[in-house]
N, C-alpha and C. Protein backbone atom coordinates (compact mmCIF):
# COMPACT_ATOMS: atom_id res chain seq x y z
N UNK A 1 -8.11 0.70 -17.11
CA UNK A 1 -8.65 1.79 -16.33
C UNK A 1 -7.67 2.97 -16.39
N UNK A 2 -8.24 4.13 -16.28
CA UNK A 2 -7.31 5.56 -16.52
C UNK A 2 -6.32 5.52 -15.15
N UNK A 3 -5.57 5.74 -15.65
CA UNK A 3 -4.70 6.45 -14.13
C UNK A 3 -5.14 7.58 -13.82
N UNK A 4 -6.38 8.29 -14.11
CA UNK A 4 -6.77 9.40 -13.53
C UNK A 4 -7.42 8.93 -12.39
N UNK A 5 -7.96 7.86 -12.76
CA UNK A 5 -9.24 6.98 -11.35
C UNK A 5 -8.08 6.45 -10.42
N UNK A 6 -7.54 6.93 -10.17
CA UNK A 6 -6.78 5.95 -8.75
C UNK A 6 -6.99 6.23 -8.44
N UNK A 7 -7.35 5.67 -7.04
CA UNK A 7 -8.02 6.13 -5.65
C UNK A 7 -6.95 5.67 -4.47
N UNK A 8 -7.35 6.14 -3.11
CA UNK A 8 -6.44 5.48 -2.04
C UNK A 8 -7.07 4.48 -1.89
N UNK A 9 -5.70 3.15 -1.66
CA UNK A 9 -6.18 2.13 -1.01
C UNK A 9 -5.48 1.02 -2.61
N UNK A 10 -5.33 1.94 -3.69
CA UNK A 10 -5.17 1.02 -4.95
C UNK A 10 -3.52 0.88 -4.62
N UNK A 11 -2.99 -0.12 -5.29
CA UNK A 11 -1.52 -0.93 -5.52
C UNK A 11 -0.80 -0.28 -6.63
N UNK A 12 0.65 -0.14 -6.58
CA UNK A 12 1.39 0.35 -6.87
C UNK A 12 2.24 -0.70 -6.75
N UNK A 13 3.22 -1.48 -8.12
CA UNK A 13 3.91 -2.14 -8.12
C UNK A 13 5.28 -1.76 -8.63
N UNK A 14 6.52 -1.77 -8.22
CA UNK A 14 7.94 -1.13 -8.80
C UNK A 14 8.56 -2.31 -9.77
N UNK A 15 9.62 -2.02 -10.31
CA UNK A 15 9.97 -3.02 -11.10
C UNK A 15 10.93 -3.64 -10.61
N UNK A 16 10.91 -3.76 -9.22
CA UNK A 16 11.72 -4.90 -8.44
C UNK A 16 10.75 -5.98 -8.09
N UNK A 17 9.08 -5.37 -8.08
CA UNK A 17 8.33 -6.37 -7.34
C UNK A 17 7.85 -6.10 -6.34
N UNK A 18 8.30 -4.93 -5.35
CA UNK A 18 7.60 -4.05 -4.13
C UNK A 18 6.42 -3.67 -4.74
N UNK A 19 5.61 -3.74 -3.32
CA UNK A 19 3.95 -3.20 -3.73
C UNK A 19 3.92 -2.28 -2.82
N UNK A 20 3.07 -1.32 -3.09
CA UNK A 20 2.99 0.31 -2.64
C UNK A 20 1.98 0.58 -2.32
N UNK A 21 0.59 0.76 -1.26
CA UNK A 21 -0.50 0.97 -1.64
C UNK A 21 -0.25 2.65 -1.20
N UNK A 22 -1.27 2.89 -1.77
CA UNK A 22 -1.75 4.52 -2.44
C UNK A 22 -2.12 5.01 -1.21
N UNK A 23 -1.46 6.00 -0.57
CA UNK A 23 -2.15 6.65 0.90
C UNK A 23 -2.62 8.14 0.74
N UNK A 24 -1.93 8.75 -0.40
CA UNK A 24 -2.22 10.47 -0.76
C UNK A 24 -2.56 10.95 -2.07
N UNK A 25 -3.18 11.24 -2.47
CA UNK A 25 -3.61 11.60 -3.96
C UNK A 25 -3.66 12.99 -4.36
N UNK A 26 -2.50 13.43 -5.45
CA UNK A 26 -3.00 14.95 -5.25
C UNK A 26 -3.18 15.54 -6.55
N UNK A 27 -4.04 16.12 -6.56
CA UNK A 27 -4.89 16.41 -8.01
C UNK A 27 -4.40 17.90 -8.07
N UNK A 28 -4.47 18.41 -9.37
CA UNK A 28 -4.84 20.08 -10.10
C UNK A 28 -6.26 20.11 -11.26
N UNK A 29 -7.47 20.36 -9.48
CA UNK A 29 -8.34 20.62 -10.37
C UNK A 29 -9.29 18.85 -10.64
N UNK A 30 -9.13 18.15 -11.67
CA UNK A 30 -9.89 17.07 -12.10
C UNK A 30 -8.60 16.07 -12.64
N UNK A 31 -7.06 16.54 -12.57
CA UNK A 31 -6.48 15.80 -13.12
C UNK A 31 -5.39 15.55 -12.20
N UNK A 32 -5.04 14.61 -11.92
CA UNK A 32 -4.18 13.58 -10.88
C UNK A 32 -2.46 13.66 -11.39
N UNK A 33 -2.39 14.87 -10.36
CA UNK A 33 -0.54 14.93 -10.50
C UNK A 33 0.41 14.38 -10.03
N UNK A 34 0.17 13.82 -8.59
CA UNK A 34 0.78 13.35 -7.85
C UNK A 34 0.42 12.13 -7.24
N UNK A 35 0.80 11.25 -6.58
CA UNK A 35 0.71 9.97 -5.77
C UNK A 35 1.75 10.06 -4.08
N UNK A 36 1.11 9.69 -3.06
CA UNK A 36 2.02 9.12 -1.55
C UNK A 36 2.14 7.78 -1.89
N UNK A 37 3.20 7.00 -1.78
CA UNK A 37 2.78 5.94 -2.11
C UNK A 37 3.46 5.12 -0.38
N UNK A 38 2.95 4.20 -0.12
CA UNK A 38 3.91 3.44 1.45
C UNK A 38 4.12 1.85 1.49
N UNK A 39 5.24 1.72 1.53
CA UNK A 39 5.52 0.35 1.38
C UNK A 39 4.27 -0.95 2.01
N UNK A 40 3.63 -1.56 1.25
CA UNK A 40 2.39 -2.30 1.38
C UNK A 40 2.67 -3.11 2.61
N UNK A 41 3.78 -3.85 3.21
CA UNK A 41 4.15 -4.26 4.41
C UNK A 41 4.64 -3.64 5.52
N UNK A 42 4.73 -2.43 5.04
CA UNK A 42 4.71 -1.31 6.16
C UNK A 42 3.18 -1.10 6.49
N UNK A 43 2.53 -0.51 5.64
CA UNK A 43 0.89 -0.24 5.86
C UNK A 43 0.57 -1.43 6.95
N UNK A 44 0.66 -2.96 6.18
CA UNK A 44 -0.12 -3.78 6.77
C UNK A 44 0.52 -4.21 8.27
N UNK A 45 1.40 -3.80 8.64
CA UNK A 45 2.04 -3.93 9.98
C UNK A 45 1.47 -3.14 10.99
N UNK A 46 0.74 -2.15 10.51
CA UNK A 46 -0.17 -0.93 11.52
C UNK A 46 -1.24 -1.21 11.32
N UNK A 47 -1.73 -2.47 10.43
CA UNK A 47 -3.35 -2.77 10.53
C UNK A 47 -3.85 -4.07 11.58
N UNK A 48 -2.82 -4.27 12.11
CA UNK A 48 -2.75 -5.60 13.06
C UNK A 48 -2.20 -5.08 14.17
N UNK A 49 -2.98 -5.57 15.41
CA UNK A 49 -2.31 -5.69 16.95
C UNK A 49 -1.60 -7.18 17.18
N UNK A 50 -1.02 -7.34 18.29
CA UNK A 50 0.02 -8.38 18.45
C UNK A 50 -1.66 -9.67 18.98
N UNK A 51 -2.33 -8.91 19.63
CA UNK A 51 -3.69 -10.13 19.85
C UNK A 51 -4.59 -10.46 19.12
N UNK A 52 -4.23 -9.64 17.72
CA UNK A 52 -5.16 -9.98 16.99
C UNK A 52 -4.45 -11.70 15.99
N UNK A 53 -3.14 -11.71 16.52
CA UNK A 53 -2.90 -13.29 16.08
C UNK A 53 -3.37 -14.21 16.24
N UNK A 54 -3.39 -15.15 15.68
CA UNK A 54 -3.94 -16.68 15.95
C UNK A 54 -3.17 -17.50 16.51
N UNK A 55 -3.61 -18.35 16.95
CA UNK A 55 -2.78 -19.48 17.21
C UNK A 55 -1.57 -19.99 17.00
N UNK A 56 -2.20 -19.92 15.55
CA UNK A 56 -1.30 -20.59 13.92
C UNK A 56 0.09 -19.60 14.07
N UNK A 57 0.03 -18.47 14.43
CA UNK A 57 1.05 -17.57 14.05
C UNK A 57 1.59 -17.56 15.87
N UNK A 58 1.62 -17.80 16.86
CA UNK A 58 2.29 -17.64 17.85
C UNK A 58 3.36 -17.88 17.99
N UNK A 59 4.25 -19.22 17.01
CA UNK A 59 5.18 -19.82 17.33
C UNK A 59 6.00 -19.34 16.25
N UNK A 60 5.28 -18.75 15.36
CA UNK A 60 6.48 -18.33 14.20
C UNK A 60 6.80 -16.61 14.33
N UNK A 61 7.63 -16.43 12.94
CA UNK A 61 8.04 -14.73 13.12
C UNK A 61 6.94 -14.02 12.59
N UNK A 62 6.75 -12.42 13.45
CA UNK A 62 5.48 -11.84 12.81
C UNK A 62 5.23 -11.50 11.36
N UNK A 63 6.51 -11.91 10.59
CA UNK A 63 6.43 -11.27 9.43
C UNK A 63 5.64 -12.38 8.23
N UNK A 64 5.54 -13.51 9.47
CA UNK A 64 4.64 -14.66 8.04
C UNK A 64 3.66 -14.49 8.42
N UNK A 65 2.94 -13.29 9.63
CA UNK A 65 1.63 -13.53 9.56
C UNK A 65 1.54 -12.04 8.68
N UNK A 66 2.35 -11.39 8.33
CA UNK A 66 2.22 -10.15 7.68
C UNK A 66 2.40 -10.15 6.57
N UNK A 67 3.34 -10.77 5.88
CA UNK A 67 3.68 -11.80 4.50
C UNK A 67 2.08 -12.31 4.28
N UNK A 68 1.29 -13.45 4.76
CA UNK A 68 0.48 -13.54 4.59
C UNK A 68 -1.14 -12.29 4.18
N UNK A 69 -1.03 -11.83 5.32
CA UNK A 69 -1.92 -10.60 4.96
C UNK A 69 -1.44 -9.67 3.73
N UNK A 70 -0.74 -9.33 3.48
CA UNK A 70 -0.06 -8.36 2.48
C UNK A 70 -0.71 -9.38 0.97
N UNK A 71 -0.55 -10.90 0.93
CA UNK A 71 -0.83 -11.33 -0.25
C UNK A 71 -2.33 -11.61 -0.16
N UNK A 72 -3.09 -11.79 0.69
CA UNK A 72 -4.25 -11.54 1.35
C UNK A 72 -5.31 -10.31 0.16
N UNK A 73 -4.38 -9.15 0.73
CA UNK A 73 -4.66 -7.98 0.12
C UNK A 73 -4.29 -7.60 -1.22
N UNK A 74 -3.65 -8.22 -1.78
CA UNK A 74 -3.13 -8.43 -3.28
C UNK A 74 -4.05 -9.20 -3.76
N UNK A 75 -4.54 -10.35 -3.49
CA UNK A 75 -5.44 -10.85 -3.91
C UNK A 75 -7.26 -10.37 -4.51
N UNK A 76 -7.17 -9.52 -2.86
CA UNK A 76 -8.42 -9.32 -2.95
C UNK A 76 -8.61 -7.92 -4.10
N UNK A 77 -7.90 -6.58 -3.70
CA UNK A 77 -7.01 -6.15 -5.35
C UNK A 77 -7.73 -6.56 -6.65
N UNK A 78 -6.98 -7.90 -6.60
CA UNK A 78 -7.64 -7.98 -7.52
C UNK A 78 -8.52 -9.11 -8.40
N UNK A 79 -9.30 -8.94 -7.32
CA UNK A 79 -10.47 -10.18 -7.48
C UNK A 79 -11.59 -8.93 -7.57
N UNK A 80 -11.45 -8.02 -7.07
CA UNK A 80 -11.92 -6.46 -6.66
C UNK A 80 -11.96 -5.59 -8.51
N UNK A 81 -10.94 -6.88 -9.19
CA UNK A 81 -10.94 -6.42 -10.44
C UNK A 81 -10.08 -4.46 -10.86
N UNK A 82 -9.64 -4.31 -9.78
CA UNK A 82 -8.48 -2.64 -9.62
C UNK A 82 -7.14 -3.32 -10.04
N UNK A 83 -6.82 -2.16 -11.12
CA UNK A 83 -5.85 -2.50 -11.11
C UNK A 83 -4.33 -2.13 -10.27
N UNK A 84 -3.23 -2.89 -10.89
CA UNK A 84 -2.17 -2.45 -9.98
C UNK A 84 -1.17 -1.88 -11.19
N UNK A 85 -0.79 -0.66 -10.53
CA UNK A 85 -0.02 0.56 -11.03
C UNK A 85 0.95 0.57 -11.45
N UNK A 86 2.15 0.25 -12.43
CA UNK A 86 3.23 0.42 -12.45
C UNK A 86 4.16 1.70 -11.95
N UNK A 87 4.84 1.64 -11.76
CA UNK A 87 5.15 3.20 -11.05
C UNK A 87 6.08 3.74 -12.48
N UNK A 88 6.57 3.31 -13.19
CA UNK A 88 7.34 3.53 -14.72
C UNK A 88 5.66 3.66 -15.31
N UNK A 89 4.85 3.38 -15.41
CA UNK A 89 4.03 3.86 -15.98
C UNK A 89 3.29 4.89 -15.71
N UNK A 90 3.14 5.08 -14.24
CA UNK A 90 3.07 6.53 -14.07
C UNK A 90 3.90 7.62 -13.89
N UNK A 91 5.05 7.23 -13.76
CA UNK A 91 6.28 8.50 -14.38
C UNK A 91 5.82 8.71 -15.57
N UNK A 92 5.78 7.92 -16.56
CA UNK A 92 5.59 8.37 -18.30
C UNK A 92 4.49 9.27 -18.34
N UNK A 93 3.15 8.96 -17.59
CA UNK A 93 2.28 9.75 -17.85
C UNK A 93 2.26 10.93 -17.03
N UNK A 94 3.25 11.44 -16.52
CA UNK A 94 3.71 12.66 -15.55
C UNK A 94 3.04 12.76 -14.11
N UNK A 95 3.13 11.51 -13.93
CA UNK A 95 2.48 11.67 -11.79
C UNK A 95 3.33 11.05 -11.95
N UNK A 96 3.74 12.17 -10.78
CA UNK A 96 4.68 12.11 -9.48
C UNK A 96 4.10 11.02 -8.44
N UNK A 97 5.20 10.07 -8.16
CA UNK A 97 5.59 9.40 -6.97
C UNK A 97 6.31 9.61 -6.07
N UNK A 98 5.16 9.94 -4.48
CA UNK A 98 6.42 9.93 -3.09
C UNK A 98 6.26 9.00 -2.55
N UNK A 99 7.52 8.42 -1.90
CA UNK A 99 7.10 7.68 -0.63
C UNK A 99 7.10 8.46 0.63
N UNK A 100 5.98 7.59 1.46
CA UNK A 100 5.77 7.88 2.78
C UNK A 100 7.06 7.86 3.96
N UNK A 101 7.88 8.57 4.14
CA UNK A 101 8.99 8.64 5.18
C UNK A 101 8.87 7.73 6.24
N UNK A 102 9.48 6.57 6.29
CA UNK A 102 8.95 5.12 7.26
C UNK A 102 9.84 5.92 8.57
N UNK A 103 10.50 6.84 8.46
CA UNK A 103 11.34 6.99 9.76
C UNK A 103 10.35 8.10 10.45
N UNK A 104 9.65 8.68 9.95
CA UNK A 104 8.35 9.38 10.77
C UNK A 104 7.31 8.26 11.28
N UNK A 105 6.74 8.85 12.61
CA UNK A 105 5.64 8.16 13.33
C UNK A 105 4.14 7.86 12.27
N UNK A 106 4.29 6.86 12.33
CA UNK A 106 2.91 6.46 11.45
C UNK A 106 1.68 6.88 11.65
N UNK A 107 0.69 7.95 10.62
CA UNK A 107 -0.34 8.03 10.97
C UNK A 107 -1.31 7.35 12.21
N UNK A 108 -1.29 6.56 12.15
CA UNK A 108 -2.08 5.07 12.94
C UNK A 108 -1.26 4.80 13.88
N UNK A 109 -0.31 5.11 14.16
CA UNK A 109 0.74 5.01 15.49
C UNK A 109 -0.23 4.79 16.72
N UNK A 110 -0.64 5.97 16.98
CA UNK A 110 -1.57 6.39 17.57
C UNK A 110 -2.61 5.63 18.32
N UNK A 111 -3.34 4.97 17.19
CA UNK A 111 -4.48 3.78 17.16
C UNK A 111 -4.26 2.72 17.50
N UNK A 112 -2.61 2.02 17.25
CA UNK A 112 -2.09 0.97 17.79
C UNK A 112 -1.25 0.37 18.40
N UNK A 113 -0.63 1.86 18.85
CA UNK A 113 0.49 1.76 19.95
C UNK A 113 -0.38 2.15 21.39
C-alpha cells in the first residue's frame, strides 16, 4: 500500500520495536508530507477508565491490562489487513515524523479525567 494512503488510526513501527499510532496527517495539496505520530501505549492509556477493568485485571498492574490492549490493537491492524509503517521508511520517502509531546495534557484528558 502507498504511504500516500495513511490514514489516522494506522501503526507506525521504529526500529527499536515501539509502535506509534498515527494521530495527525499533514498533506500539500493530494500528497502526504508529514505524520503526528503518539506512543501506541500512551494513546491506549486514554482509551480506558479505571472501571472499565475486569476482574481479571484488579489484582495486577494497570499496565498488563494496557500491554494487553495495545497487542489487542496490533492485531486487529492487522487482520484489518493495514499496514504498519516503518518510520526509516518514511524518512526515505520524505514524510516527516513528529511525536505527540506526552508532557502536554492529552487531547482526551478531558473525556477521561
Amino acid at each position: 500500500m502507498s504511504m500516500q494512503h495513511i490514514k489516522e488510526t494506522d501503526l507506525v513501527r521504529d526500529e527499536y520495536g515501539n509502535y506509534y499510532k498515527v494521530v495527525g496527517i499533514h498533506t500539500e495539496g493530494d500528497t502526504l508530507k508529514a505524520l503526528e505520530v503518539s506512543n501506541l501505549y500512551f494513546e491506549t492509556s486514554f482509551q480506558h477508565s479505571a472501571e472499565s477493568l475486569e476482574d481479571d485485571y484488579k489484582s495486577k498492574p494497570v499496565g498488563v491490562f494496557i500491554q494487553e490492549q495495545v497487542n489487542a490493537y496490533i492485531d486487529e491492524v492487522q487482520q484489518n489487513e493495514r499496514p504498519i509503517y516503518g518510520i526509516r521508511d518514511l524518512m526515505v520517502n520524505r514524510i516527516k515524523v513528529y511525536a505527540v509531546d506526552i508532557t502536554q495534557p492529552h487531547p482526551l484528558r478531558n473525556q477521561t479525567v
